[in-house]
C-alpha atoms as a PDB file:
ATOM      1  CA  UNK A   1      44.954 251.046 186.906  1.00  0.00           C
ATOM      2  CA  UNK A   2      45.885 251.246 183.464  1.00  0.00           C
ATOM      3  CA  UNK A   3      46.127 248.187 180.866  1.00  0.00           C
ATOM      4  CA  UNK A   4      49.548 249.008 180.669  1.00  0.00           C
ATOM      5  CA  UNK A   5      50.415 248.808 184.382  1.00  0.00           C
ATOM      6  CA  UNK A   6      52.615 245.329 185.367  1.00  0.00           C
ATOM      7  CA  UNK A   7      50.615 243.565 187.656  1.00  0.00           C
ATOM      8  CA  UNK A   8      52.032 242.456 190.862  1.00  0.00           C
ATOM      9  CA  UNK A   9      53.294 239.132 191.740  1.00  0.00           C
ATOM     10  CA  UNK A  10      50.134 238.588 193.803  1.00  0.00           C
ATOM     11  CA  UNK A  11      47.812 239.482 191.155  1.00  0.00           C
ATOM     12  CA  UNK A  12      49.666 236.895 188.520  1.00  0.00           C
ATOM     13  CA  UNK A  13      49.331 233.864 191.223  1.00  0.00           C
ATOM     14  CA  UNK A  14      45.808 234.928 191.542  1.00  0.00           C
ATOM     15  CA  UNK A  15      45.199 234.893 187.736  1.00  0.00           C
ATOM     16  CA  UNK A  16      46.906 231.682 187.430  1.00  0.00           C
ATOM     17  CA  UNK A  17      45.396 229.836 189.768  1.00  0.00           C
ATOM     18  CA  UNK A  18      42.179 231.102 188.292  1.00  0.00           C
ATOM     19  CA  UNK A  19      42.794 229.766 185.143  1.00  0.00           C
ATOM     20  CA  UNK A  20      44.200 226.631 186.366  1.00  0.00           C
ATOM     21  CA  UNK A  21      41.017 226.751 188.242  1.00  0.00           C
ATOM     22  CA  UNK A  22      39.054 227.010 185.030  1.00  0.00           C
ATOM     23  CA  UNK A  23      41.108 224.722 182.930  1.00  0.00           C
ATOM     24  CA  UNK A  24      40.588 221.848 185.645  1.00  0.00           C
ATOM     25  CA  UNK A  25      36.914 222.624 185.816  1.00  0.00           C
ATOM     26  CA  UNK A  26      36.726 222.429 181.870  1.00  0.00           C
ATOM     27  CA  UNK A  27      38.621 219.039 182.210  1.00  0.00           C
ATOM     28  CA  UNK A  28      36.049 218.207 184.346  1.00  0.00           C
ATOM     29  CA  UNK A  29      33.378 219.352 182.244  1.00  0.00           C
ATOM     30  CA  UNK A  30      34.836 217.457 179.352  1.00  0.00           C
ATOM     31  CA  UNK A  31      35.175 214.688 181.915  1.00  0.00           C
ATOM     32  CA  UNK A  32      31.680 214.565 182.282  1.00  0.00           C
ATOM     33  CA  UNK A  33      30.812 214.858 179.058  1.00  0.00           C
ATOM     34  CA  UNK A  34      32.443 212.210 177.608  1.00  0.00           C
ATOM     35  CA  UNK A  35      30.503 209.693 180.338  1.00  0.00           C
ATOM     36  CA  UNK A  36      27.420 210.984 179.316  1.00  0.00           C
ATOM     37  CA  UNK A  37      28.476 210.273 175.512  1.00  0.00           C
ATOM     38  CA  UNK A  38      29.247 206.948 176.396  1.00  0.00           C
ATOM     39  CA  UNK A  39      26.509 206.188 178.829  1.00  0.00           C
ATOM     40  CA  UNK A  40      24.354 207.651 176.097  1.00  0.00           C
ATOM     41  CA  UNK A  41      26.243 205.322 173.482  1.00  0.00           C
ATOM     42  CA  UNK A  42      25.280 202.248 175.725  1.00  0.00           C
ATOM     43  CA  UNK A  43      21.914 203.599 176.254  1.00  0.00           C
ATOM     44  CA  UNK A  44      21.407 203.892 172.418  1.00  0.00           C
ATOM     45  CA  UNK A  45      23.037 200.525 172.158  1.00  0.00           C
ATOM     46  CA  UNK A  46      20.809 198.475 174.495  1.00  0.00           C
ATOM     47  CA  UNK A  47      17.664 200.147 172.983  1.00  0.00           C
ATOM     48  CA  UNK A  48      19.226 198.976 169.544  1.00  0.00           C
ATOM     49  CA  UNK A  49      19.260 195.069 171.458  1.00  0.00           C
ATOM     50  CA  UNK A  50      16.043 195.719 172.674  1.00  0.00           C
ATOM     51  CA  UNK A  51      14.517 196.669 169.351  1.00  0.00           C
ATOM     52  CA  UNK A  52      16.579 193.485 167.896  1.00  0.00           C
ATOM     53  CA  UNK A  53      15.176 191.245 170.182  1.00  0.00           C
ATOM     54  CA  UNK A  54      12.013 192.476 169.811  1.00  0.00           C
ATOM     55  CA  UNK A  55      12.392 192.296 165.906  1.00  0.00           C
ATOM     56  CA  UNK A  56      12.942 188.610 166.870  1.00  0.00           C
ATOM     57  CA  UNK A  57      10.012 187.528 169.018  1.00  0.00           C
ATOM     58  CA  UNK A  58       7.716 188.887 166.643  1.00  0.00           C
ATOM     59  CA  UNK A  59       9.391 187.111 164.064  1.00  0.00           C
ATOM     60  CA  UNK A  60       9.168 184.144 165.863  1.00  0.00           C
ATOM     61  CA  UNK A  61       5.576 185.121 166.497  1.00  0.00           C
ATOM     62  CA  UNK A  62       4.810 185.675 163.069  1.00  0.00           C
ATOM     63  CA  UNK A  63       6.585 182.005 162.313  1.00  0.00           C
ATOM     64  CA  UNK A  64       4.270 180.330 164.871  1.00  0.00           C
ATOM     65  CA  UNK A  65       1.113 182.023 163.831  1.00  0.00           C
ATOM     66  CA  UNK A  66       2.038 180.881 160.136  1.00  0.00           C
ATOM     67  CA  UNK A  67       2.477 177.638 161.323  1.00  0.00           C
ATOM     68  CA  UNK A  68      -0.303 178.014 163.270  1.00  0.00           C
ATOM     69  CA  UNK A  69      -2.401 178.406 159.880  1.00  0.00           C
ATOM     70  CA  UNK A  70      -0.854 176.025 158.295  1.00  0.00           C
ATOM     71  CA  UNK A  71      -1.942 173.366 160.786  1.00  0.00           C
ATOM     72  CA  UNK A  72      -5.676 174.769 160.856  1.00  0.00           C
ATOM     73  CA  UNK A  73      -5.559 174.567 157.105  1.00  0.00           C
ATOM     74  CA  UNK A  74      -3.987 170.682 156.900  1.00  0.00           C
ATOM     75  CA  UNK A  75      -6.902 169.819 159.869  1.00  0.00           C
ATOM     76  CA  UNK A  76      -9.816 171.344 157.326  1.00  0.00           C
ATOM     77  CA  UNK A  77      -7.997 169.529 154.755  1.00  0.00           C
ATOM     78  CA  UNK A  78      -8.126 166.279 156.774  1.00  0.00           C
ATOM     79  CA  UNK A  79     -11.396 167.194 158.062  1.00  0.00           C
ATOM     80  CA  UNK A  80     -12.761 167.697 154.542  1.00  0.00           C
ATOM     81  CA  UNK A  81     -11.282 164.637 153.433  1.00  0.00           C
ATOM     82  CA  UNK A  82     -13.026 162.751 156.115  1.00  0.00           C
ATOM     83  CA  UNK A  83     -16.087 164.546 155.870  1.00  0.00           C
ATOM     84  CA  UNK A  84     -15.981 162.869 151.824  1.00  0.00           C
ATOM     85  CA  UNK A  85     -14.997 159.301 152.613  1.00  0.00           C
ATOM     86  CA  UNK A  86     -17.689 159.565 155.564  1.00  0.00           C
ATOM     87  CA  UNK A  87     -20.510 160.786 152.800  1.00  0.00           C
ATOM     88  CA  UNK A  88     -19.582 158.403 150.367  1.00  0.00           C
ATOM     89  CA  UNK A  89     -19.687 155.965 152.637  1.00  0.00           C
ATOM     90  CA  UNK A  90     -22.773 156.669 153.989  1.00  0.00           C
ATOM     91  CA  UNK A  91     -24.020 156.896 150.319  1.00  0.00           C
ATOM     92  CA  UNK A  92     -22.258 153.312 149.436  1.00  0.00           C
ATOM     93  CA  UNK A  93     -24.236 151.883 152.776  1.00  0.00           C
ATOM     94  CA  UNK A  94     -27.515 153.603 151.452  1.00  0.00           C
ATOM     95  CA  UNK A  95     -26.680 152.338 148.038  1.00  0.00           C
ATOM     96  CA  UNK A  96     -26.409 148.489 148.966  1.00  0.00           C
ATOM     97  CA  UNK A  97     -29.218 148.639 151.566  1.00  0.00           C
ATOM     98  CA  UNK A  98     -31.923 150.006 148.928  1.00  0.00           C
ATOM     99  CA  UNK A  99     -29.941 147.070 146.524  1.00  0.00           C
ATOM    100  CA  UNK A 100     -31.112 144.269 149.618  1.00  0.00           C
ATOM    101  CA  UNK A 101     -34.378 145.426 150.011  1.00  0.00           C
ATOM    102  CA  UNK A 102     -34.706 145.214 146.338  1.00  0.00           C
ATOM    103  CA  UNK A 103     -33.614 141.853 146.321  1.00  0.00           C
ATOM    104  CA  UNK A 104     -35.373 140.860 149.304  1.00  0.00           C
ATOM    105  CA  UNK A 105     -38.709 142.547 147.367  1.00  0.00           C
ATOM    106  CA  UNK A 106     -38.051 140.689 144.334  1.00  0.00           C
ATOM    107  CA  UNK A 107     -37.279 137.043 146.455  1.00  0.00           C
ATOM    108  CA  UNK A 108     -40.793 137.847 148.337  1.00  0.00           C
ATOM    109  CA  UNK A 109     -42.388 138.546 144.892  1.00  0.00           C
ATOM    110  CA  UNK A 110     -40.841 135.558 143.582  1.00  0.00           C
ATOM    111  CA  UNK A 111     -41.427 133.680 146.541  1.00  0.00           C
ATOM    112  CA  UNK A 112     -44.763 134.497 146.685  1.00  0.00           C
ATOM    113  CA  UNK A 113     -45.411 133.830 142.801  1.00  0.00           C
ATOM    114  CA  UNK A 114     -44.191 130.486 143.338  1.00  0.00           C
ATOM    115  CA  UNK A 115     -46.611 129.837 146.625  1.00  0.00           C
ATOM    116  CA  UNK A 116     -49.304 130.764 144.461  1.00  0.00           C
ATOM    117  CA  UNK A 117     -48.443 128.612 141.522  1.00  0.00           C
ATOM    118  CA  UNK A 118     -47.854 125.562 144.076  1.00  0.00           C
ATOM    119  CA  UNK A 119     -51.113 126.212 145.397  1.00  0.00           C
ATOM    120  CA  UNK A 120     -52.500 126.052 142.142  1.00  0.00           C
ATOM    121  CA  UNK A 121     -50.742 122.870 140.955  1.00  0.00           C
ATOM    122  CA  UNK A 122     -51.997 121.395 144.671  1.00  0.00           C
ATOM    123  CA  UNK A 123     -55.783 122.312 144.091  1.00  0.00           C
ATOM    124  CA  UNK A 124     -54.940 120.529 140.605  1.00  0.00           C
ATOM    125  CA  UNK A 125     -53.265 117.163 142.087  1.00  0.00           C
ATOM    126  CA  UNK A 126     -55.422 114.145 141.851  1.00  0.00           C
ATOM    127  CA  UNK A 127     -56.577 112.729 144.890  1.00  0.00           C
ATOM    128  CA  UNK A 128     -54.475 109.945 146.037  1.00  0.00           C
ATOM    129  CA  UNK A 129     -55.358 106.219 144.583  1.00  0.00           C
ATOM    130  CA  UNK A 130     -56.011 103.137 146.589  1.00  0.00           C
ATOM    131  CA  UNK A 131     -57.539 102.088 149.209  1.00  0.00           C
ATOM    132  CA  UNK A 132     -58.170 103.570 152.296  1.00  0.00           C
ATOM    133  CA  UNK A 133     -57.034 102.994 155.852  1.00  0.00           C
ATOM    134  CA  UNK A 134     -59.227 103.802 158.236  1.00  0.00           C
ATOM    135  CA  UNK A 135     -56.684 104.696 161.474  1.00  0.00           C
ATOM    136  CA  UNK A 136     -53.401 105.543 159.134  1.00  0.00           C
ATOM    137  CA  UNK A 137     -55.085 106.627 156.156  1.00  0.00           C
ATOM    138  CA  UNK A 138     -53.466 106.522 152.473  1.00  0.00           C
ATOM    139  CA  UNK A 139     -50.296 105.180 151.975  1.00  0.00           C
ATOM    140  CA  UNK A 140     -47.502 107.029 149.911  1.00  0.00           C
ATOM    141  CA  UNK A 141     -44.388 106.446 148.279  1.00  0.00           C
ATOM    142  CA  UNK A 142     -42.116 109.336 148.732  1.00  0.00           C
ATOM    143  CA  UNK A 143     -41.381 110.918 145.085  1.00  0.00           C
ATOM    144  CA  UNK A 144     -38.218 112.603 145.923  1.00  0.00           C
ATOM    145  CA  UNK A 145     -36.531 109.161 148.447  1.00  0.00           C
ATOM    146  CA  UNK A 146     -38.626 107.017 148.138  1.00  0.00           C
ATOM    147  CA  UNK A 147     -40.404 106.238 151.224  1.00  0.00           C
ATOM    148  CA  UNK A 148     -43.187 104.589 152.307  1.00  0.00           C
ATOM    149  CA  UNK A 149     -45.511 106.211 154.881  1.00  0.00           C
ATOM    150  CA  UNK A 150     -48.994 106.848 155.959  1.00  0.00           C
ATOM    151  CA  UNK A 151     -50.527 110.310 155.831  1.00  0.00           C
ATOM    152  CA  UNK A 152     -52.442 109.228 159.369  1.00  0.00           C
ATOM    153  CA  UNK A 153     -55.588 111.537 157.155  1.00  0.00           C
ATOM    154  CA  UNK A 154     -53.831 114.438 157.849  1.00  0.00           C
ATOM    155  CA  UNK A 155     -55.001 117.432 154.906  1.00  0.00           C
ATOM    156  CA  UNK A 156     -50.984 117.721 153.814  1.00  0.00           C
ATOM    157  CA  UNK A 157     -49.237 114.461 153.476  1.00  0.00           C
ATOM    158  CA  UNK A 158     -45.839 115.193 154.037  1.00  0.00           C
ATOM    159  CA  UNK A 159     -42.886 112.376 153.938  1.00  0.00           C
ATOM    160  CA  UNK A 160     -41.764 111.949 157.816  1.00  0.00           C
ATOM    161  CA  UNK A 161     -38.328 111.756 156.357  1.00  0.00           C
ATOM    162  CA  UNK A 162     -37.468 114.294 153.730  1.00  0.00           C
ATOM    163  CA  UNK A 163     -40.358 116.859 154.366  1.00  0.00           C
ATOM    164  CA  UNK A 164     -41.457 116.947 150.872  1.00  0.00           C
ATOM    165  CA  UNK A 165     -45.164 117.564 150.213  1.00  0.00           C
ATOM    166  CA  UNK A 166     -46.394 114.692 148.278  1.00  0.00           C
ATOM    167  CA  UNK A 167     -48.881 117.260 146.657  1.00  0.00           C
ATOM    168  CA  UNK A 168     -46.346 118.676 144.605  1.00  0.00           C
ATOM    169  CA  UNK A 169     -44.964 115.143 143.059  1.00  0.00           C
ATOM    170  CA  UNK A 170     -44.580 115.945 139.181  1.00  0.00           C
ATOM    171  CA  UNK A 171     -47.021 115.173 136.778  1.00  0.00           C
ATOM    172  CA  UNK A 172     -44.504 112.680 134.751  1.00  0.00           C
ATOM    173  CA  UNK A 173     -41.412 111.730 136.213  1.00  0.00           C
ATOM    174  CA  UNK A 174     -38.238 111.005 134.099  1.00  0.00           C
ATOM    175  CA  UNK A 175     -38.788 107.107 135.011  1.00  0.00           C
ATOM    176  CA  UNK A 176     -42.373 106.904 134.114  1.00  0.00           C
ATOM    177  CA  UNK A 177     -42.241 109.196 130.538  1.00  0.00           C
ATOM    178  CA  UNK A 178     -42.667 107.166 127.746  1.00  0.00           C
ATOM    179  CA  UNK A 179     -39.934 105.980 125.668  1.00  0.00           C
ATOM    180  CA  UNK A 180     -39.474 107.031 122.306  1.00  0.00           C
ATOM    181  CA  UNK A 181     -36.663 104.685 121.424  1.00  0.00           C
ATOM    182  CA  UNK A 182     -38.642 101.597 119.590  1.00  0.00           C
ATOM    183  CA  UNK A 183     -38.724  98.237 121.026  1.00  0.00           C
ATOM    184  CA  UNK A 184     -36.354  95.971 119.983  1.00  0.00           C
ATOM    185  CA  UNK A 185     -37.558  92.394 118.857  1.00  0.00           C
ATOM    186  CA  UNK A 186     -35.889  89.860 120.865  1.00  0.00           C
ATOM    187  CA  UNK A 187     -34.219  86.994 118.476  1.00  0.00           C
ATOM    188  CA  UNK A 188     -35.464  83.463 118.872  1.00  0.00           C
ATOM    189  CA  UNK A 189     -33.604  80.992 120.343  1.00  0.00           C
ATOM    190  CA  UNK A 190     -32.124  78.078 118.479  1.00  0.00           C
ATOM    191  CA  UNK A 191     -33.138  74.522 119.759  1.00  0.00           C
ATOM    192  CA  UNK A 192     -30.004  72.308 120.764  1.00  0.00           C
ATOM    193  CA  UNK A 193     -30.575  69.803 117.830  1.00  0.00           C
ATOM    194  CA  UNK A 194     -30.344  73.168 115.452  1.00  0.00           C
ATOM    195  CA  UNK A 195     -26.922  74.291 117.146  1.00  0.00           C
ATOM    196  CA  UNK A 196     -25.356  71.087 116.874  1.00  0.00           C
ATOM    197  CA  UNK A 197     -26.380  70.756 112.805  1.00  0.00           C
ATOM    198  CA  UNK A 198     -25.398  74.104 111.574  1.00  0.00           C
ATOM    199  CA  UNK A 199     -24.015  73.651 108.215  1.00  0.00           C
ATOM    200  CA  UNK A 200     -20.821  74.318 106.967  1.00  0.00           C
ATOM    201  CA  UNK A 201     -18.739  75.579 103.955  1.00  0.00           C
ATOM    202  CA  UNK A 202     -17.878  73.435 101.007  1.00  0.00           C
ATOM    203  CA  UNK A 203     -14.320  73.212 102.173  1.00  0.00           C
ATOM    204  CA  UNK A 204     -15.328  72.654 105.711  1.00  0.00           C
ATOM    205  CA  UNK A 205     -14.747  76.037 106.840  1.00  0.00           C
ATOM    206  CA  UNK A 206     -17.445  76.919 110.136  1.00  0.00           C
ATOM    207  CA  UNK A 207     -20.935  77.975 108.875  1.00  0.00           C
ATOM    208  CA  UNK A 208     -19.611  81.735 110.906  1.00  0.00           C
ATOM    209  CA  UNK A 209     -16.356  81.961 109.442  1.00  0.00           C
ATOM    210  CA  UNK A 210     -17.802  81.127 105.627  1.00  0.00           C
ATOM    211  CA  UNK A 211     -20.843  83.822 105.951  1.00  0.00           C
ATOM    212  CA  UNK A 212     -18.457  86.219 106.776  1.00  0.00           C
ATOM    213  CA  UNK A 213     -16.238  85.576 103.919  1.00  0.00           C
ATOM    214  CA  UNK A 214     -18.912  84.736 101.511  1.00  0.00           C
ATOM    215  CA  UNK A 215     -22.290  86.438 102.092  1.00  0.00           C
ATOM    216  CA  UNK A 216     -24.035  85.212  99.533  1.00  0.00           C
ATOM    217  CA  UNK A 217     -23.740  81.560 101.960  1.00  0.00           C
ATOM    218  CA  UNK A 218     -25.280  83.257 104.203  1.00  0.00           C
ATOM    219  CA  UNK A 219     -27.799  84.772 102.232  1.00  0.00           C
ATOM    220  CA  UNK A 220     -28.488  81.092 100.929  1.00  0.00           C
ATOM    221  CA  UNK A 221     -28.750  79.695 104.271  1.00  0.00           C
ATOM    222  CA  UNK A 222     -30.904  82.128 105.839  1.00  0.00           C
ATOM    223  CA  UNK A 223     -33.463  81.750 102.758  1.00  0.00           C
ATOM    224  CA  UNK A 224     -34.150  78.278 103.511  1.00  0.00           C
ATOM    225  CA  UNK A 225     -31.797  76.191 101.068  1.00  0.00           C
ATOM    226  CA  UNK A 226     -28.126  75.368 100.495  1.00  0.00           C
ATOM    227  CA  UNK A 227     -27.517  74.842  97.106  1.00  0.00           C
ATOM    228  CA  UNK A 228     -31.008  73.660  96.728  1.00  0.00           C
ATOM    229  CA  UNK A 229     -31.160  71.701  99.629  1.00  0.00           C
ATOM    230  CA  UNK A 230     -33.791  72.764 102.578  1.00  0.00           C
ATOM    231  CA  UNK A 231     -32.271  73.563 105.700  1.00  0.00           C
ATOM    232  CA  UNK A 232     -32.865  70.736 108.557  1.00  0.00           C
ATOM    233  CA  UNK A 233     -35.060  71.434 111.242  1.00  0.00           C
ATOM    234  CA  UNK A 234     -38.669  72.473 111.714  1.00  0.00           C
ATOM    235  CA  UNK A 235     -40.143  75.241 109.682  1.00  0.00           C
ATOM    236  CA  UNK A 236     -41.358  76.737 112.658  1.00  0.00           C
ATOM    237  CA  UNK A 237     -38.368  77.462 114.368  1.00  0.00           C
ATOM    238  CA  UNK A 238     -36.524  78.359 111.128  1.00  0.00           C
ATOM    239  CA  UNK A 239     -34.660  81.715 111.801  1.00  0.00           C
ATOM    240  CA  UNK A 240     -35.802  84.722 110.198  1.00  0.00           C
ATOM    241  CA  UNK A 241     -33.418  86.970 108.917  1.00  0.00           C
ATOM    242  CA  UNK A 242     -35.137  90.352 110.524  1.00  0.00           C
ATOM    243  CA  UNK A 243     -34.785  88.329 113.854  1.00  0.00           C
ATOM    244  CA  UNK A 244     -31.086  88.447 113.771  1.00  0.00           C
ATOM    245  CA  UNK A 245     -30.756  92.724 114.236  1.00  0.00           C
ATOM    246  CA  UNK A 246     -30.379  94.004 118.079  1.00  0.00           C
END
């Protein structure tokens, strides 16, 4: 048949419903296609969540496991700080206990020292004075209260009341040193008679009152005359002027 030729009726339903044929199935094609764009678009989408959420757990990991560090790092710190104020401690404790046993060392030392020099001064006490009992042996007065008590001849006489070793009473106490002060001369007394006759001033002011206003009456007096006169009384139991000072 040539290209020219009309086609029959037949032929053109045939040939349309072909390409209606094809036109639906394109449709359907397109159809399809656009499903799988859009069920690839939510594919692509929910890997793009995914990947988001993923992006934030290991965020969140890497926040924890920074955190992490940071509370290892503040437990060394507190660790290290503990570890100091343990050590200095421990060097504080060392430091007082070699202190005590240097101080206890020196109180032996000086403890001992002063055994030995009160053994010394011991084998140096005199024996004790007096006589002798023969059941209660020597009898002491305490030196430090005072006491009185038998040593019963035991070798360390020690007072039954204080404790204090009798050997060890000081060699001069402060009541038995000797005085330096000189002795003062005690004035002699006038006799009754004497009191009675003192004389007395000119214008019979008291013999007291007219030595203290006028010495020289005193002075007069006190030599043995009163305006020439000698003074009544014996001459031994005249006053002497050196007698009057306290």
């Amino acid at each position: 048949m040539s290209p020219t030729a009309r086609k029959t009726p037949a032929q053109k339903a045939a040939a349309k419903k072909r390409m209606a044929a094809a036109k639906k199935k394109a449709a359907v094609a397109k159809k399809k296609a656009a499903v799988a764009k859009k069920k690839a678009a939510a594919v692509k989408k929910k890997a793009a969540a995914v990947k988001k959420k993923a992006a934030a757990v290991k965020k969140k990991a890497a926040a924890v496991k920074k955190k992490a560090a940071a509370v290892k790092k503040k437990a060394a710190a507190v660790a290290k700080k503990k570890a100091a104020e343990a050590a200095k401690k421990k060097a504080e404790e060392e430091r007082r206990i070699r202190a005590e046993e240097a101080e206890l060392r020196k109180k032996q030392q000086a403890e001992a020292a002063e055994l030995k020099r009160r053994d010394r001064a011991r084998a140096k006490a005199p024996p004790p004075s007096g006589p002798l009992h023969p059941k209660l042996g020597y009898k002491y007065v305490c030196f430090d209260c005072s006491t009185k008590f038998y040593d019963l001849n035991k070798p360390e006489p020690v007072c039954p009341k204080c404790g204090a070793d009798q050997r060890d009473r000081p060699l001069l106490s402060a009541t038995s040193a000797p005085s330096s002060a000189p002795k003062k001369r005690p004035m002699q007394p006038l006799l009754e008679d004497e009191e009675d006759t003192l004389p007395a001033a000119e214008d019979g002011t008291p013999f007291e009152e007219a030595s203290e206003a006028n010495p020289e009456l005193g002075d007069t007096i006190f030599g043995g005359t009163l305006e020439g006169e000698p003074v009544s009384g014996d001459a031994e139991n005249r006053i002497d002027p050196e007698d009057i000072k306290l």
